[in-house]
C-alpha atoms as a PDB file:
ATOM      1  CA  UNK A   1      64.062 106.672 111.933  1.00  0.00           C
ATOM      2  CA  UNK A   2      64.949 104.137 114.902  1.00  0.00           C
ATOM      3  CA  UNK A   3      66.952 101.279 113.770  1.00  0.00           C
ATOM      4  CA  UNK A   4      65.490  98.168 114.431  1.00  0.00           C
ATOM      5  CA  UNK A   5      67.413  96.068 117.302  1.00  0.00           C
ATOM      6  CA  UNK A   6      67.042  93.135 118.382  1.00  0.00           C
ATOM      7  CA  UNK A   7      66.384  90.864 115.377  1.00  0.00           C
ATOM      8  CA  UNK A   8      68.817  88.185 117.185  1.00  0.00           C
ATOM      9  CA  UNK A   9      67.527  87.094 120.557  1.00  0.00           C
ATOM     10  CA  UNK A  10      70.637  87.821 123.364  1.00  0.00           C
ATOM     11  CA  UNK A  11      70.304  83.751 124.448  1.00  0.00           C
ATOM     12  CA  UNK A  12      70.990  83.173 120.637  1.00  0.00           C
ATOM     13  CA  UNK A  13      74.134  85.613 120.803  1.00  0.00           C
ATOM     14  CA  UNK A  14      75.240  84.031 123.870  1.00  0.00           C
ATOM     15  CA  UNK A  15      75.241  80.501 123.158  1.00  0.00           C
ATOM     16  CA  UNK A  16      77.037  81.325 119.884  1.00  0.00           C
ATOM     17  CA  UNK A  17      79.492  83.047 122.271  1.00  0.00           C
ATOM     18  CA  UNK A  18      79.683  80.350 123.883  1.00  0.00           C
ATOM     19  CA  UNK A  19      80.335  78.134 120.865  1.00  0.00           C
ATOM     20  CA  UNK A  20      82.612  80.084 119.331  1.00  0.00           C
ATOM     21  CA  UNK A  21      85.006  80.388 122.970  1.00  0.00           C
ATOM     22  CA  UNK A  22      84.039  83.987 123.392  1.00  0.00           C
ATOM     23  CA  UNK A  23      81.858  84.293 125.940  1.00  0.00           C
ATOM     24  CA  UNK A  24      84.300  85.068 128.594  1.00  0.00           C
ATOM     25  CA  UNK A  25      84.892  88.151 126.969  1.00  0.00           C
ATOM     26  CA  UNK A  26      81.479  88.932 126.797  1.00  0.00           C
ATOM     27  CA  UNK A  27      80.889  88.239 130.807  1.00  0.00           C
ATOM     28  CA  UNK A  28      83.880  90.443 131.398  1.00  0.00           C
ATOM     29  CA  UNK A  29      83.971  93.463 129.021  1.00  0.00           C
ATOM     30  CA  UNK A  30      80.414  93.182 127.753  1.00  0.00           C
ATOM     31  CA  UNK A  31      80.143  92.876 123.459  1.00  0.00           C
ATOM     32  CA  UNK A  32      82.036  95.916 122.851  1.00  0.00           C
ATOM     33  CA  UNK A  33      85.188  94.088 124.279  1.00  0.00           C
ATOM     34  CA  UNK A  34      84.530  91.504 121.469  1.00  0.00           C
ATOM     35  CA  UNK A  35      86.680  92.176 118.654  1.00  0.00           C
ATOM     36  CA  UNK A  36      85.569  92.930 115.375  1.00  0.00           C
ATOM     37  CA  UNK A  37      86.045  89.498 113.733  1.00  0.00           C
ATOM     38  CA  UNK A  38      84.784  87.680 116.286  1.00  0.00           C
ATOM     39  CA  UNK A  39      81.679  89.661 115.802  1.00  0.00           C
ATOM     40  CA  UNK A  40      81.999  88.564 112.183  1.00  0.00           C
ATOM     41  CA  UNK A  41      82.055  85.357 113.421  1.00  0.00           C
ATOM     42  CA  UNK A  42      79.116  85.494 115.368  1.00  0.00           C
ATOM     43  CA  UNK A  43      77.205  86.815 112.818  1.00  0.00           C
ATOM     44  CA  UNK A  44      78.625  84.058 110.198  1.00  0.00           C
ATOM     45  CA  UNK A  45      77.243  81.757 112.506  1.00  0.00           C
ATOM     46  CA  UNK A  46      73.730  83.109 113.436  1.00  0.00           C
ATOM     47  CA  UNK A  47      73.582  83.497 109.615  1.00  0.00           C
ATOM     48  CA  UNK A  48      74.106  79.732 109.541  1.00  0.00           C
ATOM     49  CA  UNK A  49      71.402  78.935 111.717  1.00  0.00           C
ATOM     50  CA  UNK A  50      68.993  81.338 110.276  1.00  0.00           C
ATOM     51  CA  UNK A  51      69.620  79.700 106.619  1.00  0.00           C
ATOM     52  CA  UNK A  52      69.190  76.083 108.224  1.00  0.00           C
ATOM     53  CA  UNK A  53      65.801  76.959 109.708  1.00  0.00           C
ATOM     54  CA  UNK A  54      64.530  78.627 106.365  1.00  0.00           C
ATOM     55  CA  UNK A  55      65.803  75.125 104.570  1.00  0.00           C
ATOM     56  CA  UNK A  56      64.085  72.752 107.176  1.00  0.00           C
ATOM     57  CA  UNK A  57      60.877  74.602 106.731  1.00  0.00           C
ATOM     58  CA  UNK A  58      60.150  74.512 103.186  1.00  0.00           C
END
């Protein structure tokens, strides 16, 4: 069975990049140049977002 990808849109990734002072490294070496808790970091943080829109709409 395929995993399913793409659940995060790569704009999303990318600004969080961005936020998080990463996205240099992701221009240069791509997200495998990322290390891994950065990654966690991203993650944290999209995981933030998600749980904010779930709270704003109920």
């Amino acid at each position: 069975m395929a995993r399913n990808r793409g659940l995060m849109s790569e704009q999303l990734k990318y600004e969080i990049a961005r936020e998080l002072g990463v996205d240099h490294i992701v221009a240069t070496e791509g997200w495998g140049g990322v290390s891994s808790r950065d990654c966690g970091r991203v993650v944290a943080k999209a995981i933030e977002i998600a749980e904010k829109s779930l709270a704003r709409q109920m």
